[in-house]
C-alpha atoms as a PDB file:
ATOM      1  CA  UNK A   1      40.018 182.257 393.620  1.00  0.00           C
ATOM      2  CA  UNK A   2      38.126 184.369 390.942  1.00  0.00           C
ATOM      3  CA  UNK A   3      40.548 185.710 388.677  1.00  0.00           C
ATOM      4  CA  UNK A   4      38.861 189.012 387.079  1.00  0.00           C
ATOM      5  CA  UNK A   5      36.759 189.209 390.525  1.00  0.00           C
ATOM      6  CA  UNK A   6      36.190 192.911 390.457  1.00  0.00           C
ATOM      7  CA  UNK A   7      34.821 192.895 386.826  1.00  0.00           C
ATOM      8  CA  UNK A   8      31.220 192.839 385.962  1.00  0.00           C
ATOM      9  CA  UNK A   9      30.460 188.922 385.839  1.00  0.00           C
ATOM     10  CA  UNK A  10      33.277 188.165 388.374  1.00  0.00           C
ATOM     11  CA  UNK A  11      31.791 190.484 391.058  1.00  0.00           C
ATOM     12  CA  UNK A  12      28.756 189.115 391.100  1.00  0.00           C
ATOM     13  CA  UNK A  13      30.134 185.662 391.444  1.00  0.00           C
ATOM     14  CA  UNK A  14      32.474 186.944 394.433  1.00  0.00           C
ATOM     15  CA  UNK A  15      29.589 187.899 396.030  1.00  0.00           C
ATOM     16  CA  UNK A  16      27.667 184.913 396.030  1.00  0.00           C
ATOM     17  CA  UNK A  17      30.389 182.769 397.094  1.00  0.00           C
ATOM     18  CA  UNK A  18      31.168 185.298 399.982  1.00  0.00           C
ATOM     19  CA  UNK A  19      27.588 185.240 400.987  1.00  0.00           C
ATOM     20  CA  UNK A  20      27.574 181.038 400.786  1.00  0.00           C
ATOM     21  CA  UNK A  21      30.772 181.753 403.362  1.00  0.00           C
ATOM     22  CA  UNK A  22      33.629 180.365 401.248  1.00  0.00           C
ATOM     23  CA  UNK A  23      37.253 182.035 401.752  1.00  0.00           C
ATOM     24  CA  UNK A  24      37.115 183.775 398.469  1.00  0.00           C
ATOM     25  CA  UNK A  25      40.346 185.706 396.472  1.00  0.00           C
ATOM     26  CA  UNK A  26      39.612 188.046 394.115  1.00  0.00           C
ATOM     27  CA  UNK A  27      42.567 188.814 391.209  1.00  0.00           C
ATOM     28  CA  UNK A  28      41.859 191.091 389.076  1.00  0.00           C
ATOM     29  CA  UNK A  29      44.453 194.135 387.421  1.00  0.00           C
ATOM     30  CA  UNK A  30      42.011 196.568 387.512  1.00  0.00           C
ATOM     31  CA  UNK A  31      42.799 196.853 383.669  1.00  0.00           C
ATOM     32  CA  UNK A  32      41.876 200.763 382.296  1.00  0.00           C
ATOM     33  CA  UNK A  33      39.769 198.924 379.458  1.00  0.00           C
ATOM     34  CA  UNK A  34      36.601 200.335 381.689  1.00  0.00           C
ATOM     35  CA  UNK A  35      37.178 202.165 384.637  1.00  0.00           C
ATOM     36  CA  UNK A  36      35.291 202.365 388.101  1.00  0.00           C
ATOM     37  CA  UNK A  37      35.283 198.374 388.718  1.00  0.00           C
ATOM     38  CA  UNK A  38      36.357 199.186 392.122  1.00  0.00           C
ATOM     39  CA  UNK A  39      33.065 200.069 393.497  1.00  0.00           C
ATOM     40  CA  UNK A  40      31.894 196.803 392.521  1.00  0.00           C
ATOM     41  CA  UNK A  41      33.542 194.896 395.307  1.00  0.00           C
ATOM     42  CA  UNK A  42      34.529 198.176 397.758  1.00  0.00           C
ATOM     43  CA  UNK A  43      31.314 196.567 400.457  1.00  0.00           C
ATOM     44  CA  UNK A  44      33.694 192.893 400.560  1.00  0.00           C
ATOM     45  CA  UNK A  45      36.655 194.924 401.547  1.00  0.00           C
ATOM     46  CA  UNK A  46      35.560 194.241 405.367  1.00  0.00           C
ATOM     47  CA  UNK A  47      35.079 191.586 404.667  1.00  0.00           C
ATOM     48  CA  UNK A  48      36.354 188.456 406.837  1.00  0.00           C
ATOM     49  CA  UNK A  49      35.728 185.672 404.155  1.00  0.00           C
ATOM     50  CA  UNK A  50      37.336 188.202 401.023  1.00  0.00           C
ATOM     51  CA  UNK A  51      40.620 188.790 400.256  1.00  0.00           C
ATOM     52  CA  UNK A  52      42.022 191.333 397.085  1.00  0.00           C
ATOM     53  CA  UNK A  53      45.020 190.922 395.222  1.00  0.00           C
ATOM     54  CA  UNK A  54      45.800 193.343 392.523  1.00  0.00           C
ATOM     55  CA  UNK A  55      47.499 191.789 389.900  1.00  0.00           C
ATOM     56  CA  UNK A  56      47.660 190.642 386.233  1.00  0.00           C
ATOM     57  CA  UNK A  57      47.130 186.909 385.383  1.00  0.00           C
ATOM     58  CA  UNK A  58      49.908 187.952 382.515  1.00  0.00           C
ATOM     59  CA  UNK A  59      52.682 187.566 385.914  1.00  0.00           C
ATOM     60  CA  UNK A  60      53.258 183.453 386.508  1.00  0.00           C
ATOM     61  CA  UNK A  61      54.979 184.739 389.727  1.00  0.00           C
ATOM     62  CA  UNK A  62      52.221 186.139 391.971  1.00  0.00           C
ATOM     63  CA  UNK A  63      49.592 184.374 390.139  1.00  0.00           C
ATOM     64  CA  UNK A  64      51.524 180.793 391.504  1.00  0.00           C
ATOM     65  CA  UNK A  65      52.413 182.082 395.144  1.00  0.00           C
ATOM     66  CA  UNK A  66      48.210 184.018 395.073  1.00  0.00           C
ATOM     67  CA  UNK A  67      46.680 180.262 394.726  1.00  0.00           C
ATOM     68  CA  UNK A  68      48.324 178.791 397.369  1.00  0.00           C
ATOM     69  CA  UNK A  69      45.681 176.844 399.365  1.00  0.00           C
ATOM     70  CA  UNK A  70      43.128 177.350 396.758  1.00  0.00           C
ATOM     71  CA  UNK A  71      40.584 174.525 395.677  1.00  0.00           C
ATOM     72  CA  UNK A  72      38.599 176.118 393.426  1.00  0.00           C
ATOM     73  CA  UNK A  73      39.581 178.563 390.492  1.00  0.00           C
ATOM     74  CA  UNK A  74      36.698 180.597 388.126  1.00  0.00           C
ATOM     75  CA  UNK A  75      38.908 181.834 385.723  1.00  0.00           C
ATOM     76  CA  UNK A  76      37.197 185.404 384.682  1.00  0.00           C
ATOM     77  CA  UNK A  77      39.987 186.692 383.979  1.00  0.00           C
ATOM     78  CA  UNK A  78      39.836 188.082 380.143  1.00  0.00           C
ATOM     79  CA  UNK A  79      40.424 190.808 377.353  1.00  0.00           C
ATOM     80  CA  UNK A  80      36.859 191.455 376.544  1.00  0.00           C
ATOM     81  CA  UNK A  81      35.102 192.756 373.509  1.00  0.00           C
ATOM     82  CA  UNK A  82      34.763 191.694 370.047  1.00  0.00           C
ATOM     83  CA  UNK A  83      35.024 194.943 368.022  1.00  0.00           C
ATOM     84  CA  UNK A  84      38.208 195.694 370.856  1.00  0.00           C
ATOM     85  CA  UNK A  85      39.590 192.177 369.394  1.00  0.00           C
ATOM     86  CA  UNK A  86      39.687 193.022 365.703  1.00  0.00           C
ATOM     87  CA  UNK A  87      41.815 196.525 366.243  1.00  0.00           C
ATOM     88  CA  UNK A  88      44.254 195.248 369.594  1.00  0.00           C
ATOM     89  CA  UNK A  89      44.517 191.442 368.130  1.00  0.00           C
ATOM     90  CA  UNK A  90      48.032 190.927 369.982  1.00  0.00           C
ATOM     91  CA  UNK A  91      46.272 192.409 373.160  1.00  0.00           C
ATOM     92  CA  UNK A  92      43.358 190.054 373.957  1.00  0.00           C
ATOM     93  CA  UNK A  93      45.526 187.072 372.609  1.00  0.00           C
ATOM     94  CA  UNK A  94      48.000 187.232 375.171  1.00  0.00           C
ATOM     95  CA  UNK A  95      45.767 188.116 377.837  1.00  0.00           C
ATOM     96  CA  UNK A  96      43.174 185.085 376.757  1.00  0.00           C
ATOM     97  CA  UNK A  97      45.644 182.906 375.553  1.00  0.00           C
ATOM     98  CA  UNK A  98      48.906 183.281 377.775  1.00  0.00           C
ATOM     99  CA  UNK A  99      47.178 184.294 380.364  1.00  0.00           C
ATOM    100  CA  UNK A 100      44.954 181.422 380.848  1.00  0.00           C
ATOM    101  CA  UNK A 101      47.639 179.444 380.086  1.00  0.00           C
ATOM    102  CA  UNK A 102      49.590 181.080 383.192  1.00  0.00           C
ATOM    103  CA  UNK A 103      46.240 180.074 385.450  1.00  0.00           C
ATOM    104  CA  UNK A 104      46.231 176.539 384.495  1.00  0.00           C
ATOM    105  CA  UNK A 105      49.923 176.198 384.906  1.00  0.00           C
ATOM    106  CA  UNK A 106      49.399 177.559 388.117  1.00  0.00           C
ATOM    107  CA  UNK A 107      46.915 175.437 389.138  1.00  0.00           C
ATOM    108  CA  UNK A 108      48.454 172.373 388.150  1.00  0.00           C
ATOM    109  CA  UNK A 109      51.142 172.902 390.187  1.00  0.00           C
ATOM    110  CA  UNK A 110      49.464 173.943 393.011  1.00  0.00           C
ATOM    111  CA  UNK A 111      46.884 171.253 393.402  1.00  0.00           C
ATOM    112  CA  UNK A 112      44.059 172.972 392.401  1.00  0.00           C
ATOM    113  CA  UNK A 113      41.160 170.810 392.770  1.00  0.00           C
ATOM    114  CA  UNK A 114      39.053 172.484 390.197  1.00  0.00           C
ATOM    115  CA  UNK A 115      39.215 174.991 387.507  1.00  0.00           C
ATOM    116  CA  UNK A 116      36.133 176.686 385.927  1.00  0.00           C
ATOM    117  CA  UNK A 117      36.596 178.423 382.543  1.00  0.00           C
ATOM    118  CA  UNK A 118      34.619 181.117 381.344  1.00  0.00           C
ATOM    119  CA  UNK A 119      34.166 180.981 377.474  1.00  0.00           C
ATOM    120  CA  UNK A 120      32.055 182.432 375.115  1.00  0.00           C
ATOM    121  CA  UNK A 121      29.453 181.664 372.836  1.00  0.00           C
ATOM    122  CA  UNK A 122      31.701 183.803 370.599  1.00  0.00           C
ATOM    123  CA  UNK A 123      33.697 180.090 369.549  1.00  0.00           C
ATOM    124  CA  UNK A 124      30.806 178.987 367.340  1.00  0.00           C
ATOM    125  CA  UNK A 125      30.770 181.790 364.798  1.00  0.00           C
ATOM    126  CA  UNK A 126      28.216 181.797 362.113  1.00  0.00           C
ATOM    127  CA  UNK A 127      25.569 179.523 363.252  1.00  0.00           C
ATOM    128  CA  UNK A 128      24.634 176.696 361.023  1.00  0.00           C
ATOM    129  CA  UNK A 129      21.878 175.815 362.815  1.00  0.00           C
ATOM    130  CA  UNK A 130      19.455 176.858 366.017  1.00  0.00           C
ATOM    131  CA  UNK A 131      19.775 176.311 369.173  1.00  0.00           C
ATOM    132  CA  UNK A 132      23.337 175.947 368.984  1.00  0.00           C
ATOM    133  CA  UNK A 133      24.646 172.545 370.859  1.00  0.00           C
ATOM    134  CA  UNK A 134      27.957 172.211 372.518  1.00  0.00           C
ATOM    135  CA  UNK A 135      28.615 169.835 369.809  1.00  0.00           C
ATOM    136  CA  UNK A 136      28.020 172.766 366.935  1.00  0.00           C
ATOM    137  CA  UNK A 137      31.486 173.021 364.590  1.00  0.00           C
ATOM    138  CA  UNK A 138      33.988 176.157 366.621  1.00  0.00           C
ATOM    139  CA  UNK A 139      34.742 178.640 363.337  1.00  0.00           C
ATOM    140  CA  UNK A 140      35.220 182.188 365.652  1.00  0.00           C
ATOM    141  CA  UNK A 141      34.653 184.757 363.214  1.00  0.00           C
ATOM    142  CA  UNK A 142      36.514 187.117 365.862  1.00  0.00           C
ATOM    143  CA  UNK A 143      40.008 187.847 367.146  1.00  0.00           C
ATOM    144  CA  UNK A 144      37.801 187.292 370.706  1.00  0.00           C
ATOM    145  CA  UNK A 145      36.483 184.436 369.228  1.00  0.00           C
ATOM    146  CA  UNK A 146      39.307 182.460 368.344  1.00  0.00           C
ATOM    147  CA  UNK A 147      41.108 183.356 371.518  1.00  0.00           C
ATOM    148  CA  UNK A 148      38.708 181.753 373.316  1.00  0.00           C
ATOM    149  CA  UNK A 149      38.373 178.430 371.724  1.00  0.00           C
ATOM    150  CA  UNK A 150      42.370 178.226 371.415  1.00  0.00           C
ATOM    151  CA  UNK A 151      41.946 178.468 375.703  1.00  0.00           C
ATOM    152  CA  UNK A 152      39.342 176.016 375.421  1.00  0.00           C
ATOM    153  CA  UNK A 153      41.699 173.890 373.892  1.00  0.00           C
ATOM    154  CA  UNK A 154      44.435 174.354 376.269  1.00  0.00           C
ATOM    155  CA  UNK A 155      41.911 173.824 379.175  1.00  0.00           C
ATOM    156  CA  UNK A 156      41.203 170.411 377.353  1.00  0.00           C
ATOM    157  CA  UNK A 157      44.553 169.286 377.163  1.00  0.00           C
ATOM    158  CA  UNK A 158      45.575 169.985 380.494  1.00  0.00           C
ATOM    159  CA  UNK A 159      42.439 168.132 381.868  1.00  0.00           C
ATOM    160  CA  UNK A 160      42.902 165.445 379.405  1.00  0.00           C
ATOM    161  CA  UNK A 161      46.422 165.156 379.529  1.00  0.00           C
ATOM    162  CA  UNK A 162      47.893 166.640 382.394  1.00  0.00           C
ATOM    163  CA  UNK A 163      45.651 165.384 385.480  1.00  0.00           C
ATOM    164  CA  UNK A 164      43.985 169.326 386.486  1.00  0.00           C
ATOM    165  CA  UNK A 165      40.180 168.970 386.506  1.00  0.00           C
ATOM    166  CA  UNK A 166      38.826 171.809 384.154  1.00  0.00           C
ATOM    167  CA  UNK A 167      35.345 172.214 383.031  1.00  0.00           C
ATOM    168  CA  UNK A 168      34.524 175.079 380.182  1.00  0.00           C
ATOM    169  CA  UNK A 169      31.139 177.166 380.418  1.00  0.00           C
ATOM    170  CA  UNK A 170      30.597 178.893 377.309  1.00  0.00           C
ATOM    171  CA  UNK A 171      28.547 182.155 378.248  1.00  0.00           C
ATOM    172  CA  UNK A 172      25.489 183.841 376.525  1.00  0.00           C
ATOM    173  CA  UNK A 173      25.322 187.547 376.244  1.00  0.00           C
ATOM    174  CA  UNK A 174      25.561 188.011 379.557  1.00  0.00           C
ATOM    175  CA  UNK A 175      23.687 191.412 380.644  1.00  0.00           C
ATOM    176  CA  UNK A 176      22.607 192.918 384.526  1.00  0.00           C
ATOM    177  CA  UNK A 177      23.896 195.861 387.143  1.00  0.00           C
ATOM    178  CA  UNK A 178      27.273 196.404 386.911  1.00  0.00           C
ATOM    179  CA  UNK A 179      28.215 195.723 382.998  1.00  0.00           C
ATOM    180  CA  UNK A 180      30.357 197.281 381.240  1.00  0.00           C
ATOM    181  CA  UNK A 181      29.839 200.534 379.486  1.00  0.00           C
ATOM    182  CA  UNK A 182      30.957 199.172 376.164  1.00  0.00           C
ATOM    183  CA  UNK A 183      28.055 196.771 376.141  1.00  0.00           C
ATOM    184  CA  UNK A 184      25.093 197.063 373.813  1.00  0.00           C
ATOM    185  CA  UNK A 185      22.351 197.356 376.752  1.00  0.00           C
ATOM    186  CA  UNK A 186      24.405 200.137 378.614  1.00  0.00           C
ATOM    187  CA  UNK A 187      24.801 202.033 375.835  1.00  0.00           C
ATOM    188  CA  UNK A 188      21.648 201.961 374.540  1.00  0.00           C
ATOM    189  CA  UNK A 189      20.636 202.739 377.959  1.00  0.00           C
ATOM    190  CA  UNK A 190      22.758 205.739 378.483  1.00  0.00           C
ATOM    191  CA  UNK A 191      21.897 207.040 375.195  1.00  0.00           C
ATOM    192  CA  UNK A 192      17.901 206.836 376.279  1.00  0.00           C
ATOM    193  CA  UNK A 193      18.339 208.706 379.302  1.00  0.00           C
ATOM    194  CA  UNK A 194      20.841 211.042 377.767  1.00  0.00           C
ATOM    195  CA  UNK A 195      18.471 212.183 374.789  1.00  0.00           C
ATOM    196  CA  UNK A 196      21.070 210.494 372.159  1.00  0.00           C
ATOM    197  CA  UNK A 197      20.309 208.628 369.479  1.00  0.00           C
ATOM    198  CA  UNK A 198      20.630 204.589 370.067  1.00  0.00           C
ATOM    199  CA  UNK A 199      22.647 203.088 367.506  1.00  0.00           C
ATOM    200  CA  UNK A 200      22.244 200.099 366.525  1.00  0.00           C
ATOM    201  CA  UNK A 201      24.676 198.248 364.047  1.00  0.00           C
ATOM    202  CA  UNK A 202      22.958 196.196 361.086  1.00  0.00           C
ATOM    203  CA  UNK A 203      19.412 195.993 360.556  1.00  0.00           C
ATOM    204  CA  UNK A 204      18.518 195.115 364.195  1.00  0.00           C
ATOM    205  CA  UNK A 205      16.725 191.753 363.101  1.00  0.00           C
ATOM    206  CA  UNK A 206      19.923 189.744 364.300  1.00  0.00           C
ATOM    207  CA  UNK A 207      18.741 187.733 367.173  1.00  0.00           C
ATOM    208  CA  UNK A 208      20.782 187.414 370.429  1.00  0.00           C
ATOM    209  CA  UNK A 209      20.082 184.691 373.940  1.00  0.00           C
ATOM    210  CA  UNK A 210      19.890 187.709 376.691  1.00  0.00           C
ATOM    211  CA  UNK A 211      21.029 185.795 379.941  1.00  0.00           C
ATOM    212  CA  UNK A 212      20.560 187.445 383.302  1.00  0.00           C
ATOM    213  CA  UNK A 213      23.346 187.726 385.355  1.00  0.00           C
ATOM    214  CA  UNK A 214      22.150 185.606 387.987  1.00  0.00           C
ATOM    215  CA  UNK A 215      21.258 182.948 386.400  1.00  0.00           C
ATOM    216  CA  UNK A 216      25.067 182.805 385.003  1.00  0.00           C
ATOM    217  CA  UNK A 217      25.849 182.666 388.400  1.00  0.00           C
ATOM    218  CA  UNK A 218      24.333 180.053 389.620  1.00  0.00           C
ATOM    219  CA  UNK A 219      25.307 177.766 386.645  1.00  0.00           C
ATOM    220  CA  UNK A 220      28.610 178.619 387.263  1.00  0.00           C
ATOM    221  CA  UNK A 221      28.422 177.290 390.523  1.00  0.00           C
ATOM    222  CA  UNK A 222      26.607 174.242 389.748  1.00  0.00           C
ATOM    223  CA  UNK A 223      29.795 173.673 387.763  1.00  0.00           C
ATOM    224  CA  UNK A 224      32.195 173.749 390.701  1.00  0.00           C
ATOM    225  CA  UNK A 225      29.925 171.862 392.824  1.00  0.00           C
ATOM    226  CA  UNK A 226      28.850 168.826 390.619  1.00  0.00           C
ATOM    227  CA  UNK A 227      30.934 166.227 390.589  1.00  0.00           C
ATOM    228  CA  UNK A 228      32.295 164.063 387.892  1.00  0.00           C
ATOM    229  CA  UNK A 229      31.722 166.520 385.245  1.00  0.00           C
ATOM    230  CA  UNK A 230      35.710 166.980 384.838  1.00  0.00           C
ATOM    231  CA  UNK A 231      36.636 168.184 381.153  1.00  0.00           C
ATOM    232  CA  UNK A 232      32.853 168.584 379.999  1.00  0.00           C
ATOM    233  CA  UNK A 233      31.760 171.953 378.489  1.00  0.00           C
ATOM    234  CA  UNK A 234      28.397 173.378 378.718  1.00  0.00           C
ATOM    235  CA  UNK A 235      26.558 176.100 377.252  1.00  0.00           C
ATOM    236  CA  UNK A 236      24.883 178.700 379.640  1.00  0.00           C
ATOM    237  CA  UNK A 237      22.252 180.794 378.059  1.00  0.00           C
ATOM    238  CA  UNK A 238      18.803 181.992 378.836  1.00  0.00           C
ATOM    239  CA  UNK A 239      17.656 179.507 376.274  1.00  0.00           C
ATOM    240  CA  UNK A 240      16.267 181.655 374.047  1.00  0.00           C
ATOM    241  CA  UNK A 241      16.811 184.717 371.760  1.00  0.00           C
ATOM    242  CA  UNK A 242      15.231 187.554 370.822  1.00  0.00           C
ATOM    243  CA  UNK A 243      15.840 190.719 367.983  1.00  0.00           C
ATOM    244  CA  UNK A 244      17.912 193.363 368.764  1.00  0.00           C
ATOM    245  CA  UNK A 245      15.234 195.786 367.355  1.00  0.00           C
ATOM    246  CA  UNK A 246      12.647 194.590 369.949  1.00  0.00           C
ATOM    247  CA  UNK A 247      15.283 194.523 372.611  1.00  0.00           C
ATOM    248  CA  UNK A 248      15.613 198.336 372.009  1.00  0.00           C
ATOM    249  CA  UNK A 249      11.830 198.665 372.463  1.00  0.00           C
ATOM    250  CA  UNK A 250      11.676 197.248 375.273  1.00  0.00           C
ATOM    251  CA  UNK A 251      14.243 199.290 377.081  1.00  0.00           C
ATOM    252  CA  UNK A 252      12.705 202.635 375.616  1.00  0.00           C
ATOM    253  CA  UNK A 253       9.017 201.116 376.519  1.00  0.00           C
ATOM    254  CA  UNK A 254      10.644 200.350 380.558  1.00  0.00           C
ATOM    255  CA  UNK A 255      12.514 203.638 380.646  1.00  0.00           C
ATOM    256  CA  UNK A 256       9.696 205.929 380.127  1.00  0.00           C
ATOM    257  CA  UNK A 257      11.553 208.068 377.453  1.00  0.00           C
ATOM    258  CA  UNK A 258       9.881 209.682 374.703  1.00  0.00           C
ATOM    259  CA  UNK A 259      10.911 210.420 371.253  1.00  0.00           C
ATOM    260  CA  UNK A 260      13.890 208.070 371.190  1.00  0.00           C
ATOM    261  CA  UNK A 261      15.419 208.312 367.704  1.00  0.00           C
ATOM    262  CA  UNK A 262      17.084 204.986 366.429  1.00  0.00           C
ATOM    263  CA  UNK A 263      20.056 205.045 363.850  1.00  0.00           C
ATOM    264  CA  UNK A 264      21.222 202.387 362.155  1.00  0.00           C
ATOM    265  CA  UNK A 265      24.656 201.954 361.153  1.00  0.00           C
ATOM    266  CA  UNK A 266      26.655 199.282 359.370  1.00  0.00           C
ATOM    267  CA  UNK A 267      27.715 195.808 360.866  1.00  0.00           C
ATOM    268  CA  UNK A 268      31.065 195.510 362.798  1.00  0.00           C
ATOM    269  CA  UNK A 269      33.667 192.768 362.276  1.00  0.00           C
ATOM    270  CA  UNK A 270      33.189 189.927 364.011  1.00  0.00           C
ATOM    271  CA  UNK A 271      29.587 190.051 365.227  1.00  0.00           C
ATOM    272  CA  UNK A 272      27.306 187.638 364.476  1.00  0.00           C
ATOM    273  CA  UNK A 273      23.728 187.051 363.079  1.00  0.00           C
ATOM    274  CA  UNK A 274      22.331 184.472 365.618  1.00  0.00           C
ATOM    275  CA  UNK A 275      23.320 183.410 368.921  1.00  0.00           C
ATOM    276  CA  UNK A 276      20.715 180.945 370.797  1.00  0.00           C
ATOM    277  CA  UNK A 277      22.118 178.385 372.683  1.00  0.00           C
ATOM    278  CA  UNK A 278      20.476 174.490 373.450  1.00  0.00           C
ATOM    279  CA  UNK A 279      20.962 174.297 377.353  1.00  0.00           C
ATOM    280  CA  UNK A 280      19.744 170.739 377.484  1.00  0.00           C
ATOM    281  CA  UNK A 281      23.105 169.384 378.304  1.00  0.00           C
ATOM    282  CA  UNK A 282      23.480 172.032 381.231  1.00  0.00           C
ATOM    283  CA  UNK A 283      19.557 171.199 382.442  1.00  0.00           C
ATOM    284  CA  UNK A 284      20.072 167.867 382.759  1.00  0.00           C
ATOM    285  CA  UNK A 285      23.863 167.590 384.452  1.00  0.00           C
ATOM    286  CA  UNK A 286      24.606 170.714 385.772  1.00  0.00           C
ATOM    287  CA  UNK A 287      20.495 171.261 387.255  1.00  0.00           C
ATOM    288  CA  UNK A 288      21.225 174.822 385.358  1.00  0.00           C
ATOM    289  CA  UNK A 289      17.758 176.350 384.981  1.00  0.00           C
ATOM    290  CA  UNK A 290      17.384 180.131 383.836  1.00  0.00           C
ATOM    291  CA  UNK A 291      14.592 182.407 386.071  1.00  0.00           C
ATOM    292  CA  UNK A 292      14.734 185.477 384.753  1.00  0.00           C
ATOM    293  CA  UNK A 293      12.715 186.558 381.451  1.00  0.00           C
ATOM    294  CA  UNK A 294      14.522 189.554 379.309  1.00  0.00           C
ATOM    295  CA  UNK A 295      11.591 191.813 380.564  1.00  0.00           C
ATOM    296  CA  UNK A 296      12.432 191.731 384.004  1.00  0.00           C
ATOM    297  CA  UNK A 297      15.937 191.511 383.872  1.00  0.00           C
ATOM    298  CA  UNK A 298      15.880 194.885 381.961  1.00  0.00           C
ATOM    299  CA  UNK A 299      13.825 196.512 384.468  1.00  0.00           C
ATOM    300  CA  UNK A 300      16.840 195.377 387.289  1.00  0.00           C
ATOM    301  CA  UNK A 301      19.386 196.331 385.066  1.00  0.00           C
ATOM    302  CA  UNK A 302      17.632 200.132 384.205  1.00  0.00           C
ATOM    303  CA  UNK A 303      16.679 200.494 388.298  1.00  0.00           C
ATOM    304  CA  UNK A 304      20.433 199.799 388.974  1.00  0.00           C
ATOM    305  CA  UNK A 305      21.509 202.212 385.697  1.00  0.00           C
ATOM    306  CA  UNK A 306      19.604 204.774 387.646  1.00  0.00           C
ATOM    307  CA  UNK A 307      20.765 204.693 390.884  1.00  0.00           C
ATOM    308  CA  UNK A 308      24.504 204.446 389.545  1.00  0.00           C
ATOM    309  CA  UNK A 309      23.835 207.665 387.128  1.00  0.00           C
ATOM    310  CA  UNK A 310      21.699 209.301 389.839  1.00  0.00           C
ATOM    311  CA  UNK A 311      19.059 209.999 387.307  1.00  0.00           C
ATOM    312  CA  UNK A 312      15.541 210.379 389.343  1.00  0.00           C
END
């Protein structure tokens, strides 16, 4: 099961265990946060090894009677966004809070073998040093933040405690076709091709670790296939970071635009100056090695922008 299967990480994971020919569930609310996730997964439909069950992980109920039979859970499933988490606090807690607690309940009592969860590099907060390690102090600085790590700790305690194998992945800035509109890349994007002015909050020397979507994927999967790894967390990042200014240039430089004007605007609550992660500890046990440099990942992501926009 991939709870959160139709959404922009989750998809792509759905479609790479489909393709490896597992019997895969997707459940996923279809939540009005961003809209058109349906096309993402409308070519599985057909499909004999994909099955869709529209639901929210906030109902115990059909989430306990949807994993029936299930080994393996990635738990997607989440209230995303940062600046979101600062204005609908009570929102993304009980989503990433209750409603993870809900899936590991679930699991537990269904004999799941495994359950993946996907966190966020958004539990370290302020870095106090670079490359962050999974053993770098948790202060969120975010409503997002904190949600996560107070998961992280549930995850923990049912592994630790309560006999259900969990293992935590915290995720990178995770950016490729099919993310959401309220990401940084797509809307600098759109604003390129649509003759807008990209915005960019601070001074655009904060630094972020760009990881391509498919190397997320395949770490993720190393996770559920590795064995005795059970209540370990690992950091999955591209292993590196780069500004946000030359991040901008690079998209303008791919997309061909001239005469992009750049505005700068004041920081938001909750973001970050740094994010980098160390990825030793996912190298060595998980065999996690990142492929794709930022450079070429952008060009995939702005080929796939223009297709789904239609812009020739």
């Amino acid at each position: 099961m991939v709870t959160g299967g139709a959404g922009f990480i989750g998809s792509h994971l759905v479609e790479k265990l489909v393709g490896m020919r597992n019997t895969v569930i997707v459940y996923d609310n279809f939540d009005r946060y961003y809209l058109g996730k349906e096309k993402n997964i409308q070519y599985l439909i057909d499909n004999d090894f994909f099955r869709l069950i529209k639901a929210d992980i906030l109902n115990y109920e059909i989430l306990l009677k949807s994993m029936k039979g299930v080994d393996v859970v990635f738990h997607l499933a989440a209230q995303p966004g940062v600046r979101f988490s600062m204005v609908n606090p009570i929102r993304t807690s009980q989503v990433n809070i209750i409603g993870t607690l809900n899936v590991l309940k679930a699991a537990r009592k269904m004999g799941v073998k495994r359950v993946i969860f996907a966190s966020s590099s958004s539990v370290y907060g302020q870095p106090k040093y670079l490359p962050i390690n999974e053993g770098h102090p948790t202060e969120p600085i975010s409503i997002y933040g904190a949600s996560k790590l107070a998961a992280e700790k549930y995850c923990q305690i049912f592994n630790d405690q309560l006999n259900l194998p969990v293992v935590i992945l915290r995720y990178h800035t995770v950016y490729g076709p099919r993310q959401r509109p309220d990401m940084a890349i797509y809307k600098w994007t759109q604003a390129i091709f649509e003759g807008k002015p990209v915005t960019i909050y601070g001074d655009g020397t904060q630094t972020r670790d760009f990881t391509f979507i498919t190397d997320i994927i395949s770490g993720t999967i190393k996770a559920a296939e590795v064995e005795g790894i059970d209540g370990e967390t690992f950091n999955l990042g591209g292993g590196s970071r780069v500004s946000v200014n030359n991040v901008v240039k690079l998209l303008i430089q791919i997309s061909g635009v001239e005469d992009v004007q750049v505005n700068y605007e004041p920081p938001k609550l909750g973001d970050v100056s740094d994010t980098h992660a160390d990825i030793n500890k996912a190298r060595k046990i998980l065999g996690f090695n990142p492929r794709v440099p930022l450079k070429e990942g952008l060009k995939c992501f702005i080929e796939w922008y223009k297709k789904y926009k239609l812009i020739k």
